[in-house]
C-alpha atoms as a PDB file:
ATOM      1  CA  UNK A   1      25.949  -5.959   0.237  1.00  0.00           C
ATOM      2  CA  UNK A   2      24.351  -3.396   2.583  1.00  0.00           C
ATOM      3  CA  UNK A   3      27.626  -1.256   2.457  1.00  0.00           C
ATOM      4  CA  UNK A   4      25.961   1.783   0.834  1.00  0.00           C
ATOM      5  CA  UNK A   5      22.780   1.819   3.065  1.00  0.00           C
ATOM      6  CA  UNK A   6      25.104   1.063   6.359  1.00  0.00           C
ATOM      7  CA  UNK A   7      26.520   4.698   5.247  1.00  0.00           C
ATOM      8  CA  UNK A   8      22.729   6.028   5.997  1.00  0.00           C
ATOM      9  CA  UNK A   9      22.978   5.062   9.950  1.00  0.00           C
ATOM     10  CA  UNK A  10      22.719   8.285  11.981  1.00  0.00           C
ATOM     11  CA  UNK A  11      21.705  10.614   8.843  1.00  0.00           C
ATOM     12  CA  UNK A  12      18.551  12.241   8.610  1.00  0.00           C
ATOM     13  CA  UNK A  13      16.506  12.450   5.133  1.00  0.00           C
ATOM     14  CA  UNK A  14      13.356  12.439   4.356  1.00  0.00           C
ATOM     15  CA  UNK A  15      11.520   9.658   2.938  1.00  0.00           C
ATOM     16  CA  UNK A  16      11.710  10.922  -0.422  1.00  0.00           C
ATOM     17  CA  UNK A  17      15.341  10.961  -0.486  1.00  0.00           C
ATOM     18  CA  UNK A  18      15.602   7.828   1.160  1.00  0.00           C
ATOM     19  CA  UNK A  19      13.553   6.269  -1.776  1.00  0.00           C
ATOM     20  CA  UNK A  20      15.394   8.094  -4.206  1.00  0.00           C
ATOM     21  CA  UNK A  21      18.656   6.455  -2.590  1.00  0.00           C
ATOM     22  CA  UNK A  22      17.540   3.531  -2.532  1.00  0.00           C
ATOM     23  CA  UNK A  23      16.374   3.327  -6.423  1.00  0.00           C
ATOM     24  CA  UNK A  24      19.914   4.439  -7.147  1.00  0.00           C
ATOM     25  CA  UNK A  25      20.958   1.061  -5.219  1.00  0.00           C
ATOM     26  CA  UNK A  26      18.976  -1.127  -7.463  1.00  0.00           C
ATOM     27  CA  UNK A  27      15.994  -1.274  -4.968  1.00  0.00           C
ATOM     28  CA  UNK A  28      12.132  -1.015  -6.299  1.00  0.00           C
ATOM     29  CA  UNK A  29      10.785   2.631  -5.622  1.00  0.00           C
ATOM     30  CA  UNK A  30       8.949   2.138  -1.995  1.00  0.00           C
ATOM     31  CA  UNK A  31       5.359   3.727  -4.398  1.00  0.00           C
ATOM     32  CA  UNK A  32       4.810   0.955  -6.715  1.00  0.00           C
ATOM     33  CA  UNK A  33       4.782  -1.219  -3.066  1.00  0.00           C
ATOM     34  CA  UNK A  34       2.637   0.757  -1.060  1.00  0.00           C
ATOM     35  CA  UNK A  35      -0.304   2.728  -1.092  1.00  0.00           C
ATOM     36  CA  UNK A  36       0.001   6.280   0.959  1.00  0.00           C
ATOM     37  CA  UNK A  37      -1.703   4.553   4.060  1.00  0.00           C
ATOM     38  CA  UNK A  38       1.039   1.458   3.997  1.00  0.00           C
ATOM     39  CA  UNK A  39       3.526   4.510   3.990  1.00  0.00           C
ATOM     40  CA  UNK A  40       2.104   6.350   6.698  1.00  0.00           C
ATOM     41  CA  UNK A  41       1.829   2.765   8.818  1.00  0.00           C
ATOM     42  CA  UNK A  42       5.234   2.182   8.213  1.00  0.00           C
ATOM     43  CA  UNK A  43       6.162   5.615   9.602  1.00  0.00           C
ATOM     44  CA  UNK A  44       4.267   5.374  12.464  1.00  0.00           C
ATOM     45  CA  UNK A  45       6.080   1.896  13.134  1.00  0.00           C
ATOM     46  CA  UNK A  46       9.026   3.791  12.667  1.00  0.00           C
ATOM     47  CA  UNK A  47      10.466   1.072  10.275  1.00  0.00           C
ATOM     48  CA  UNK A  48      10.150   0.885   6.316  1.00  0.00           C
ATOM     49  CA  UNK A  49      11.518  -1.839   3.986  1.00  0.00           C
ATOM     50  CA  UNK A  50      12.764  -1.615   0.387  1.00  0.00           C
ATOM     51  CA  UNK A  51      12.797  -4.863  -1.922  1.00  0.00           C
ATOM     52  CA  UNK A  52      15.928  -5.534  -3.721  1.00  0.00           C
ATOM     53  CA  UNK A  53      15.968  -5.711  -7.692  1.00  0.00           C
ATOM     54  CA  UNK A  54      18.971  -8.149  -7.239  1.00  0.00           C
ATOM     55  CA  UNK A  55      17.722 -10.887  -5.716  1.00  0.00           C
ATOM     56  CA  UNK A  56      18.069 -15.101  -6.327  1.00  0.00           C
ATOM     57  CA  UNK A  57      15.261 -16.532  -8.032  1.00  0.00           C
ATOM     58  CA  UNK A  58      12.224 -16.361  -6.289  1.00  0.00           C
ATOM     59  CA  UNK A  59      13.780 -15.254  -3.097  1.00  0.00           C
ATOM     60  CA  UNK A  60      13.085 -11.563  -2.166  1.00  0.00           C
ATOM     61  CA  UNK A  61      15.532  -9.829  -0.173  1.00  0.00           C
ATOM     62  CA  UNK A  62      14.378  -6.905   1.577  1.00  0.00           C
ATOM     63  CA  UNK A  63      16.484  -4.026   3.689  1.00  0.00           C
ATOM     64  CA  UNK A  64      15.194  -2.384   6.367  1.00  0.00           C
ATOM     65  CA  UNK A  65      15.664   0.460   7.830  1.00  0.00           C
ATOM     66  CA  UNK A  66      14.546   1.874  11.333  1.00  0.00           C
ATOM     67  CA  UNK A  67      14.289   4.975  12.172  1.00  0.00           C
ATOM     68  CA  UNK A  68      13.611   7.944  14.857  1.00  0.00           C
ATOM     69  CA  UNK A  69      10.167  10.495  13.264  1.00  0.00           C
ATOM     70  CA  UNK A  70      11.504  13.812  13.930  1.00  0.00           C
ATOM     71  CA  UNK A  71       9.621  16.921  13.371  1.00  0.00           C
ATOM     72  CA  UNK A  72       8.645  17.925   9.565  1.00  0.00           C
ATOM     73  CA  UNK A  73       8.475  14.350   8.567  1.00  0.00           C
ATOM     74  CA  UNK A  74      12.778  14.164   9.021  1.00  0.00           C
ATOM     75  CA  UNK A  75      14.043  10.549   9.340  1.00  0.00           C
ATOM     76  CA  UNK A  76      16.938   9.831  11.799  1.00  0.00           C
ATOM     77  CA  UNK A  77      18.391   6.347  10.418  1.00  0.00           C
ATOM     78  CA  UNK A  78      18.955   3.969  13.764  1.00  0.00           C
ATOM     79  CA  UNK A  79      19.450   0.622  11.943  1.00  0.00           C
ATOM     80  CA  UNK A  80      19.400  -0.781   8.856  1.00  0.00           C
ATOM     81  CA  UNK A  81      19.082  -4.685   8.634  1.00  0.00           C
ATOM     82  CA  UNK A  82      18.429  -7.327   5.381  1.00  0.00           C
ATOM     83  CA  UNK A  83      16.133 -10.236   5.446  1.00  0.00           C
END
């Protein structure tokens, strides 16, 4: 399932067009989760987690991605994981 965003792994985007990748996925847009500070936490955590619109029931499946911060707000994708 996580063969698109497994493609992602050493690129660098920005968040933008990592949320814009994802909604193309079938993954909510990362706004309607989190405020601006929840964004900004999750970049300085260096990890940030999309919720699947295909999920089973009332299970939500979320992928995450981690990530190095480079300079201009650039986001060098390390791992990308599901849970």
């Amino acid at each position: 399932m996580l063969k698109n965003e497994l493609s992602l792994i050493g690129r660098t985007v920005t968040l933008e067009e990592l949320n814009i990748f994802m909604m193309e996925n079938n993954y909510y847009n990362i706004h309607n989760d989190l405020s601006e500070s929840e964004i900004n936490d999750c970049l300085n955590e260096r990890v940030v987690a999309f919720e699947s619109k295909i999920g089973e029931s009332d299970i939500e499946i979320y992928t995450y991605f981690e990530f190095e911060l480079l300079e201009n707000g650039f986001l060098k994708i390390e791992n990308v994981f599901e849970m």
